[in-house]
N, C-alpha and C. Protein backbone atom coordinates (compact mmCIF):
# COMPACT_ATOMS: atom_id res chain seq x y z
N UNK A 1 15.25 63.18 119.85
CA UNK A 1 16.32 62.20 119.70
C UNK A 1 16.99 62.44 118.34
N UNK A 2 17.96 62.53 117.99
CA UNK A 2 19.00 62.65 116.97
C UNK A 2 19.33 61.58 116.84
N UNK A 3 19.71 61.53 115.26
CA UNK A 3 20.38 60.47 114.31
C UNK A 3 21.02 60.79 113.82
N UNK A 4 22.26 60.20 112.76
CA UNK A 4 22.82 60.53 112.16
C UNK A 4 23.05 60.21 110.72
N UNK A 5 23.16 60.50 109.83
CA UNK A 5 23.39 59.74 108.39
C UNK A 5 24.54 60.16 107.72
N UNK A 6 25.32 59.07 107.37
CA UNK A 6 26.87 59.53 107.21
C UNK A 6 27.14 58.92 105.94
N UNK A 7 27.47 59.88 104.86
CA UNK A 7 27.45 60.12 103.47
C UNK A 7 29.03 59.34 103.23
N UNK A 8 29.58 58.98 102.22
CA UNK A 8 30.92 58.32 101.96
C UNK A 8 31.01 58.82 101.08
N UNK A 9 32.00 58.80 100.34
CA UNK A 9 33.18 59.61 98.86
C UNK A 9 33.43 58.29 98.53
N UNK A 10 32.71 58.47 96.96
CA UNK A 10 33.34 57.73 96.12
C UNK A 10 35.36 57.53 95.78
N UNK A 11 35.31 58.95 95.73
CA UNK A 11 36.68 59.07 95.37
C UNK A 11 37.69 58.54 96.38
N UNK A 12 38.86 57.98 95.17
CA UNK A 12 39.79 57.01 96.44
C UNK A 12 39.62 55.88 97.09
N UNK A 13 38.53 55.55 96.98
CA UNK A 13 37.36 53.88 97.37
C UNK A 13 38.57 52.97 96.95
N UNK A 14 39.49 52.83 96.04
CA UNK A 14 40.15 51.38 95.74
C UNK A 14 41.67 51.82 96.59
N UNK A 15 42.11 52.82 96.82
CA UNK A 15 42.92 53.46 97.49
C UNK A 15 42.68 53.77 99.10
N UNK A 16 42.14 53.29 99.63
CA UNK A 16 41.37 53.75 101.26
C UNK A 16 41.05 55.16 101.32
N UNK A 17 41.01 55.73 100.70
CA UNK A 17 41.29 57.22 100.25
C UNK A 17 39.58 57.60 100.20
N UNK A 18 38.23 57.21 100.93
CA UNK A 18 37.28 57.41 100.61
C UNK A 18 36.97 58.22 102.17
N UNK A 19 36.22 59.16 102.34
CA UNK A 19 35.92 59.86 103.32
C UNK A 19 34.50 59.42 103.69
N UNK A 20 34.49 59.91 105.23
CA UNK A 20 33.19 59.87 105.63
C UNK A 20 32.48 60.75 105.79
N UNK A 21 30.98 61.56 105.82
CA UNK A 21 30.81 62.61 106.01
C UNK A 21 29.35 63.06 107.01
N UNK A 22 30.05 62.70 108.30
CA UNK A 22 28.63 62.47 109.74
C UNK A 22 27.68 63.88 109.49
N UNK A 23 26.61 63.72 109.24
CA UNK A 23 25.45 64.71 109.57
C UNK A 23 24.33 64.18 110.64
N UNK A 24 24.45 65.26 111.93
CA UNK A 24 23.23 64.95 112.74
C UNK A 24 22.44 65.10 112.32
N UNK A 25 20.79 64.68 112.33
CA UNK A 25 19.73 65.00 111.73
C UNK A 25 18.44 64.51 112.56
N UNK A 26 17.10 64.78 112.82
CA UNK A 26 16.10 64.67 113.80
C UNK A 26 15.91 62.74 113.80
N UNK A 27 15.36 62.42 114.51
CA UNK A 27 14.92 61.19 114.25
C UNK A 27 13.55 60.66 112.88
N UNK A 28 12.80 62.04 112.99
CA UNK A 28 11.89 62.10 112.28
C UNK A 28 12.66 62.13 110.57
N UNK A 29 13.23 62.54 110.62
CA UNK A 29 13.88 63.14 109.34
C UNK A 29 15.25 61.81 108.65
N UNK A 30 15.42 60.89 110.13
CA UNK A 30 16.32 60.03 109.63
C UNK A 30 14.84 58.60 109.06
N UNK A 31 14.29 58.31 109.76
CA UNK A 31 12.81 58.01 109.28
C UNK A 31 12.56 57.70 107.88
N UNK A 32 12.04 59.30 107.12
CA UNK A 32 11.90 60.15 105.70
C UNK A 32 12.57 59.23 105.04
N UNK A 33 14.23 59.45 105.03
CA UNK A 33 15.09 59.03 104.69
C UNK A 33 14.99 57.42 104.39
N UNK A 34 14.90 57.16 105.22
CA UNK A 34 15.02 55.54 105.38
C UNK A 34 13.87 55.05 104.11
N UNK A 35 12.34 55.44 104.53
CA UNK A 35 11.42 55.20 104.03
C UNK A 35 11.46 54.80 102.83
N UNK A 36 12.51 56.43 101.99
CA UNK A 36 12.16 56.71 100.67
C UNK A 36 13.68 55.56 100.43
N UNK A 37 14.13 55.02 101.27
CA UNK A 37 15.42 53.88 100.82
C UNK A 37 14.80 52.84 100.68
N UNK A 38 13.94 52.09 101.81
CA UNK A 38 13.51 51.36 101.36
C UNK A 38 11.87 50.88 100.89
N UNK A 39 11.04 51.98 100.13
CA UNK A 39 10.16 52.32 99.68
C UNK A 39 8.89 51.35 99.58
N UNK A 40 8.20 51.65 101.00
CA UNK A 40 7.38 50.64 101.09
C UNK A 40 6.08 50.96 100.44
N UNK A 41 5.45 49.93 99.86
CA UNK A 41 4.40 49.80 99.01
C UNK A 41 3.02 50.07 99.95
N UNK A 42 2.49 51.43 98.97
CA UNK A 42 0.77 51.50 99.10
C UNK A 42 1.15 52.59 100.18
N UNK A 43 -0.30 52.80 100.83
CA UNK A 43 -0.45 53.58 101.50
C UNK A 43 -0.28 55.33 101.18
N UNK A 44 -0.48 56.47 102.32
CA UNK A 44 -0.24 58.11 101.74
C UNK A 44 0.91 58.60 101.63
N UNK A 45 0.79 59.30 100.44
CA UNK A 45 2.52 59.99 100.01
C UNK A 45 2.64 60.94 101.55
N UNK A 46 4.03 60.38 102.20
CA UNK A 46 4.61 61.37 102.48
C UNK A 46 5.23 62.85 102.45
N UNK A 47 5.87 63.31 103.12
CA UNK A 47 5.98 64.93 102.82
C UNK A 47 6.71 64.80 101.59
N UNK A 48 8.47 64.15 101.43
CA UNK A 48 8.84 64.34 100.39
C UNK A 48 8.65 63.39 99.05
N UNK A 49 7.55 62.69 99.66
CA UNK A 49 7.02 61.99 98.27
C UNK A 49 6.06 63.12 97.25
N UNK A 50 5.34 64.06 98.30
CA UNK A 50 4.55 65.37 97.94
C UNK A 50 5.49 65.93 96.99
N UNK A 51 6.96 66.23 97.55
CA UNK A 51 7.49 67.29 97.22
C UNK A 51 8.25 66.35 95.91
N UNK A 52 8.49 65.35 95.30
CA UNK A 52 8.77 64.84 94.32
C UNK A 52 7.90 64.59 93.61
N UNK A 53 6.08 64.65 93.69
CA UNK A 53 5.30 64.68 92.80
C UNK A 53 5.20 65.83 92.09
N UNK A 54 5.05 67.03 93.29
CA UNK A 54 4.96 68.61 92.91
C UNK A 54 6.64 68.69 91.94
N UNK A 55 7.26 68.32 92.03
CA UNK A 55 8.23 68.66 91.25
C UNK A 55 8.13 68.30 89.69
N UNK A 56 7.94 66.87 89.58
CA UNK A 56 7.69 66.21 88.15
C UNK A 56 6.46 66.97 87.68
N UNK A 57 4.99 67.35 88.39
CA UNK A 57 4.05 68.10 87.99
C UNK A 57 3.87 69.37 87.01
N UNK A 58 5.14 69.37 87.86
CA UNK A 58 5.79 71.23 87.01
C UNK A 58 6.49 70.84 86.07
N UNK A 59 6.93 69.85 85.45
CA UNK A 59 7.92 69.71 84.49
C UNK A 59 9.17 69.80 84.76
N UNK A 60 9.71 69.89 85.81
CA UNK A 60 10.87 69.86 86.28
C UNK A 60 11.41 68.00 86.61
N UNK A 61 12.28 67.92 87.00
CA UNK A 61 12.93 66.82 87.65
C UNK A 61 14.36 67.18 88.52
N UNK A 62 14.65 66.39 89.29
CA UNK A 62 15.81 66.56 90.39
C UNK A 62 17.10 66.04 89.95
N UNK A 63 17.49 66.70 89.66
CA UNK A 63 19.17 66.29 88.99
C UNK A 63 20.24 66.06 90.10
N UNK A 64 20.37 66.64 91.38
CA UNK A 64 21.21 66.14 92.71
C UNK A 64 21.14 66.85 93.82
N UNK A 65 21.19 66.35 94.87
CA UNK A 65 21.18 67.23 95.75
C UNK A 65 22.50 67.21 96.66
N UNK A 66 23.00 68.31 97.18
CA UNK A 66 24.25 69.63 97.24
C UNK A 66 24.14 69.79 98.60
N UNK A 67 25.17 69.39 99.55
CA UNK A 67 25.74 69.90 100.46
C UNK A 67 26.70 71.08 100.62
N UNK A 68 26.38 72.12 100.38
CA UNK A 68 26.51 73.05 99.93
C UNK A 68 28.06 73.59 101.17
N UNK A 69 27.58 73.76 102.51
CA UNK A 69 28.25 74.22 103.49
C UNK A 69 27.67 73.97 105.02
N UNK A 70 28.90 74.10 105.93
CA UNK A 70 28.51 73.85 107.29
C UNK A 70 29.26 75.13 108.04
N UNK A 71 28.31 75.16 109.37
CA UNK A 71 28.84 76.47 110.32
C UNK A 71 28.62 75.77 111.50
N UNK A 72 29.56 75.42 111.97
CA UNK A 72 30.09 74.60 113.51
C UNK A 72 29.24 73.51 112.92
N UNK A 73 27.67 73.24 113.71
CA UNK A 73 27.29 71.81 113.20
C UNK A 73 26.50 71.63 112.56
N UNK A 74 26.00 72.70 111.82
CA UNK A 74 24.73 73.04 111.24
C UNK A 74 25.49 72.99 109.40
N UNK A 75 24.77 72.52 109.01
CA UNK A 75 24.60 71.85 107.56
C UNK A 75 23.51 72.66 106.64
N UNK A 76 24.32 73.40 105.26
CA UNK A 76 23.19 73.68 104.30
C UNK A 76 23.48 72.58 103.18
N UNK A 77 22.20 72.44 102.81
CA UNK A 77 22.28 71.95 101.23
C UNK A 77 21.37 72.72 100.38
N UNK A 78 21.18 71.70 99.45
CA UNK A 78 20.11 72.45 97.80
C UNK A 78 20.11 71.10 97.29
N UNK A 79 18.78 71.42 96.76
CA UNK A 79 18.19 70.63 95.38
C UNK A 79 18.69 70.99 94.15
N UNK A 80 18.99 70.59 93.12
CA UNK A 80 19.48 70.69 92.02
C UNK A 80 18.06 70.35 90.93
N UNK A 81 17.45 71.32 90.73
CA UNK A 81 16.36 70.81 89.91
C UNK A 81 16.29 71.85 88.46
N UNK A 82 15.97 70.70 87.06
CA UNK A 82 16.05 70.64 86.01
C UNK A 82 14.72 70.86 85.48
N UNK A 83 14.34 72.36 84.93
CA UNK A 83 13.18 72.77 84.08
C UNK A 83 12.99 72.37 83.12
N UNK A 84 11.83 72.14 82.63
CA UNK A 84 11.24 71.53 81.19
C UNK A 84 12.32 72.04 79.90
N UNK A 85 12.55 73.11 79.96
CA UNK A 85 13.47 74.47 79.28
C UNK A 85 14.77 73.91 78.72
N UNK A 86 15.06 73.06 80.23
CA UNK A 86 17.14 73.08 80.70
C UNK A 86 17.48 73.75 81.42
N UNK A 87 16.30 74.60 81.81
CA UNK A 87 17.32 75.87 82.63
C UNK A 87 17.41 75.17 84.53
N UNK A 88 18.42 75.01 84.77
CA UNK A 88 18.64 74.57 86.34
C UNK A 88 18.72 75.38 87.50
N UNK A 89 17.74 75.09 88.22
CA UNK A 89 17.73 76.10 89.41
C UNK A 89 18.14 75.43 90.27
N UNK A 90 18.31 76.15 91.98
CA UNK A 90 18.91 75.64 93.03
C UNK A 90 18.11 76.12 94.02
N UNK A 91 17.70 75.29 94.56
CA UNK A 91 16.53 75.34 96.18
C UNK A 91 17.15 74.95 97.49
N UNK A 92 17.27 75.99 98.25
CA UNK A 92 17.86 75.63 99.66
C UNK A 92 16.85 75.01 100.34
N UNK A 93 17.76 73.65 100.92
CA UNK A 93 16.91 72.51 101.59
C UNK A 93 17.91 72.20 103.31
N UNK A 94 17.42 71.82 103.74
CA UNK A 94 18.45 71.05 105.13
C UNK A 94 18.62 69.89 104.29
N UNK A 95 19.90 69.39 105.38
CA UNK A 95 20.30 68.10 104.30
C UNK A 95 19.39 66.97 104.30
N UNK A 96 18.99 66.74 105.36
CA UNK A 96 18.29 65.45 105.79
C UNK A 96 16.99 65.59 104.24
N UNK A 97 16.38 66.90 103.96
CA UNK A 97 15.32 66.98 103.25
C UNK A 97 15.76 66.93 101.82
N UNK A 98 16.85 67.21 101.07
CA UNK A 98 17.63 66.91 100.21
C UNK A 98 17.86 65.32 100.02
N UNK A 99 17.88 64.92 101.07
CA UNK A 99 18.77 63.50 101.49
C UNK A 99 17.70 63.16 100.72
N UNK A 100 16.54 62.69 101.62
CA UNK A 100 15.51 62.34 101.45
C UNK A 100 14.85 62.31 99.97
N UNK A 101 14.57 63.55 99.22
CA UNK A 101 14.03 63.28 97.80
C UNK A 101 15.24 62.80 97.06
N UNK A 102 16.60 62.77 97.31
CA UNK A 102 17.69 62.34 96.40
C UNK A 102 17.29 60.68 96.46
N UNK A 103 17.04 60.26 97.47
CA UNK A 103 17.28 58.84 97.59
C UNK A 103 15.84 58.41 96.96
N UNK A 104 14.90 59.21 97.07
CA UNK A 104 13.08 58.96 96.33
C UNK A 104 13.59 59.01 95.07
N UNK A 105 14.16 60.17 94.26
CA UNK A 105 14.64 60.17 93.19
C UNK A 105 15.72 59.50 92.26
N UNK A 106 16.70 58.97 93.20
CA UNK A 106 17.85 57.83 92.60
C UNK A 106 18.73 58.67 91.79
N UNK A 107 19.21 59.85 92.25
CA UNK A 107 19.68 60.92 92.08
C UNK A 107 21.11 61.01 92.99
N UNK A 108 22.10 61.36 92.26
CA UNK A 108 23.19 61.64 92.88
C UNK A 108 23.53 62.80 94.34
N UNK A 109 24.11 62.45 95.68
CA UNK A 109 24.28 63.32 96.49
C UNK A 109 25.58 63.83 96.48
N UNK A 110 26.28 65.43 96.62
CA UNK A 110 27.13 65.88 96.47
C UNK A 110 27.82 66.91 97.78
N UNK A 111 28.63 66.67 97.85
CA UNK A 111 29.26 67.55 99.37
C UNK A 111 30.19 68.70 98.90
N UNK A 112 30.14 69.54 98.66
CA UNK A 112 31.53 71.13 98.04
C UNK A 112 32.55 70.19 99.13
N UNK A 113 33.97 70.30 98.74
CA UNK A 113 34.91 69.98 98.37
C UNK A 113 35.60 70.73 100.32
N UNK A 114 35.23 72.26 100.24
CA UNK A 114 35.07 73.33 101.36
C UNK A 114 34.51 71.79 102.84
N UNK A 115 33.46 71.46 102.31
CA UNK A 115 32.88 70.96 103.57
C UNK A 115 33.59 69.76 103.93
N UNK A 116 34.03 69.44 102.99
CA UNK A 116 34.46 67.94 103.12
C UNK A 116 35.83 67.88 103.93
N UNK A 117 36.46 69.40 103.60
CA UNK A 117 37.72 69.74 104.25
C UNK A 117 36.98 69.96 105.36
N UNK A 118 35.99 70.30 105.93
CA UNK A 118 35.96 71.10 107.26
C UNK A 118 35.11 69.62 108.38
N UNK A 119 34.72 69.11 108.02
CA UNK A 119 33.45 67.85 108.71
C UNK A 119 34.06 66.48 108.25
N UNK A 120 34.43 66.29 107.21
CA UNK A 120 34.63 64.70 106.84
C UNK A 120 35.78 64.42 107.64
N UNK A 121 35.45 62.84 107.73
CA UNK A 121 37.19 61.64 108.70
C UNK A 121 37.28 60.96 107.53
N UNK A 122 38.47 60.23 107.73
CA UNK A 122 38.64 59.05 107.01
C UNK A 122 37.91 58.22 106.97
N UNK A 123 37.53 57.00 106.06
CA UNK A 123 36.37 55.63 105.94
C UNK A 123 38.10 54.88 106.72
N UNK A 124 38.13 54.57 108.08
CA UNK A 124 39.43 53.95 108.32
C UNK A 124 39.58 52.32 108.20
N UNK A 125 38.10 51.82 107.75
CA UNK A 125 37.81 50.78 106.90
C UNK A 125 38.51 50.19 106.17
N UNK A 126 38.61 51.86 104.97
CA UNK A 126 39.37 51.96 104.09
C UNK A 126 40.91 51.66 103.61
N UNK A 127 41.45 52.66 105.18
CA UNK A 127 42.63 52.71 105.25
C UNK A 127 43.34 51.47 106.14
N UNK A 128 42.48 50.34 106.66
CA UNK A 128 42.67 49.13 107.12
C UNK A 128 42.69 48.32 105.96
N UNK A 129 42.14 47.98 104.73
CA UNK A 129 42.53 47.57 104.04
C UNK A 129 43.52 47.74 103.41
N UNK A 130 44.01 49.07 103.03
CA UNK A 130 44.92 49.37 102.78
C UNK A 130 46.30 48.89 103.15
N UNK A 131 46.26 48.81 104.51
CA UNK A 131 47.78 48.47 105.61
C UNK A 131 47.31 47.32 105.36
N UNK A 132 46.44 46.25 105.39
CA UNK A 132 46.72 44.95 105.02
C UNK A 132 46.88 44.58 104.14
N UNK A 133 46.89 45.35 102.62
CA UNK A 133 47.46 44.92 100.86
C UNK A 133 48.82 44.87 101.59
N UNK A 134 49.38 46.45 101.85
CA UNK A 134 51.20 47.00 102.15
C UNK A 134 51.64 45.65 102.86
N UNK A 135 50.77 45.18 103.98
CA UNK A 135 51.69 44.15 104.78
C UNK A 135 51.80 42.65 104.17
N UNK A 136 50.52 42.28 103.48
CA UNK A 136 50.66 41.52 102.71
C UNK A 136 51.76 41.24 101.76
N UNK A 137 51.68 42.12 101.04
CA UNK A 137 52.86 43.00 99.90
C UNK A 137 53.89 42.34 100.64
N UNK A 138 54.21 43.12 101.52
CA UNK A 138 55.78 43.06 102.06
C UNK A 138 55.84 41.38 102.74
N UNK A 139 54.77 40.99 103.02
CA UNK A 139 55.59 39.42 103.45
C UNK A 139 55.73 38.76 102.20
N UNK A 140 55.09 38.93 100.87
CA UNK A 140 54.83 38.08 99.86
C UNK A 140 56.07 38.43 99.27
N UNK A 141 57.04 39.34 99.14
CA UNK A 141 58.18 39.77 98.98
C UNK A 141 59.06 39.20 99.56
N UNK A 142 59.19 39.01 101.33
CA UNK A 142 60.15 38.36 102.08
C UNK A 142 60.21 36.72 101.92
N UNK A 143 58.55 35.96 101.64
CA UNK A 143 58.65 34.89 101.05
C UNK A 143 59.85 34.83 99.33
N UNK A 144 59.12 35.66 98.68
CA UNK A 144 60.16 35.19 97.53
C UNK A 144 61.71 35.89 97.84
N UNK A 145 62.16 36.23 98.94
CA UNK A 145 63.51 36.57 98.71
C UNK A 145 64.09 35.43 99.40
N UNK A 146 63.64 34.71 100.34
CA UNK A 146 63.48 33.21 100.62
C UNK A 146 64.56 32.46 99.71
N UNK A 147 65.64 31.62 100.14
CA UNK A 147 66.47 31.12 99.66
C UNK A 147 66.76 29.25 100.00
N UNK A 148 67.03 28.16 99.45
CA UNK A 148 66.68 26.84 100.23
C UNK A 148 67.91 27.23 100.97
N UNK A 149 68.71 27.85 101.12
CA UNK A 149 70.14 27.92 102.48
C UNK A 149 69.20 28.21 103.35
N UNK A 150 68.46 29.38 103.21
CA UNK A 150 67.69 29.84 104.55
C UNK A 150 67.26 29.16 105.59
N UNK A 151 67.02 27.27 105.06
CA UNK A 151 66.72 26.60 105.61
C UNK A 151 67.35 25.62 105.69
N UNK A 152 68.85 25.71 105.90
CA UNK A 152 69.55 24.82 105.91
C UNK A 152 69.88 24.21 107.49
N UNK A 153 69.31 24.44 108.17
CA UNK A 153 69.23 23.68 109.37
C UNK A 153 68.94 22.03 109.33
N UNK A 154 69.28 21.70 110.18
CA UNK A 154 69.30 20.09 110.23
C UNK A 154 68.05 19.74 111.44
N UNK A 155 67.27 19.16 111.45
CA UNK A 155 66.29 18.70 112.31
C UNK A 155 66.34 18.55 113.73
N UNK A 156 66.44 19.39 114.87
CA UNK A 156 66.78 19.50 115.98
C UNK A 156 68.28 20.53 116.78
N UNK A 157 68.57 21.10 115.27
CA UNK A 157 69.50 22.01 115.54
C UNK A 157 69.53 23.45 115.89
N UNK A 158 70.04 23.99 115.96
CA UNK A 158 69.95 25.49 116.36
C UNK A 158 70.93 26.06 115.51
N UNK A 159 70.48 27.70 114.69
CA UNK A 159 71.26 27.93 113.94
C UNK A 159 72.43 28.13 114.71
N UNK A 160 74.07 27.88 114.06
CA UNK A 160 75.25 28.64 115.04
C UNK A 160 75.33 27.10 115.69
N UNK A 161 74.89 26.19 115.94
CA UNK A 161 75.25 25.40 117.06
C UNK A 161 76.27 24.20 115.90
């Protein structure tokens, strides 16, 4: 069974201008995800709780994880991880497994610019708010161009009559 987890763009958020970005991913793997979101207490580290201990172990830490590129529906990413040193390496991950320690870690997720052109829609959320500022706008305008003639009708009349 497939799930999906669908990433949003900051950018353009006050402008409707924010994208969406659908990735299929296993059920097991939307799960992971969830878990490390809402991080339930006690019990055995999971896989990528493993893989965020083994990371801090080494002296490293996770600086973001990178949606790197897509081919028809298939999705790469990377880990973005930070050596004791400074020196930053890059680990190819599927996204869902990226997803996953980004959200354990509280670490920023990132999509190349390439993918976002090729997979992302509009947040049309977004762009519904949007058309309701413009229409707003424009009646709050036709109110103040509003004149007391405009309403110079007499109580039971018809304009012209």
């Amino acid at each position: 069974m497939a799930s999906l987890v669908v990433l949003k763009t900051r950018e353009g958020e006050g402008s409707g201008g924010a994208r969406l970005l659908p990735i299929r991913i296993g059920s097991v793997e939307a799960t992971s995800i969830t878990m490390g979101v809402n991080r339930p207490r006690g019990g055995r580290p999971m896989t990528h709780d493993l893989l965020c201990a083994t990371i801090s172990a080494l002296g490293a830490k996770t600086a973001s994880a990178r949606v790197m590129a897509v081919q028809g529906t298939t999705f790469f990413a990377q880990l973005e991880l930070v050596c004791a040193t400074g020196e930053r390496t890059f680990v190819d991950a599927r996204p869902s497994d990226a997803i996953a320690v980004a959200v354990r870690e509280d670490v920023p997720i990132y999509a190349d610019d390439s993918v976002l052109e090729t997979a992302s829609m509009p947040d049309f959320r977004g762009v519904e708010r949007e058309e309701e500022r413009r229409e707003l706008s424009e009646f709050h305008d036709f109110v103040e161009s509003l004149s007391p003639e405009d309403f110079n009708v007499a109580h039971g009349e018809k304009d012209g009559e």
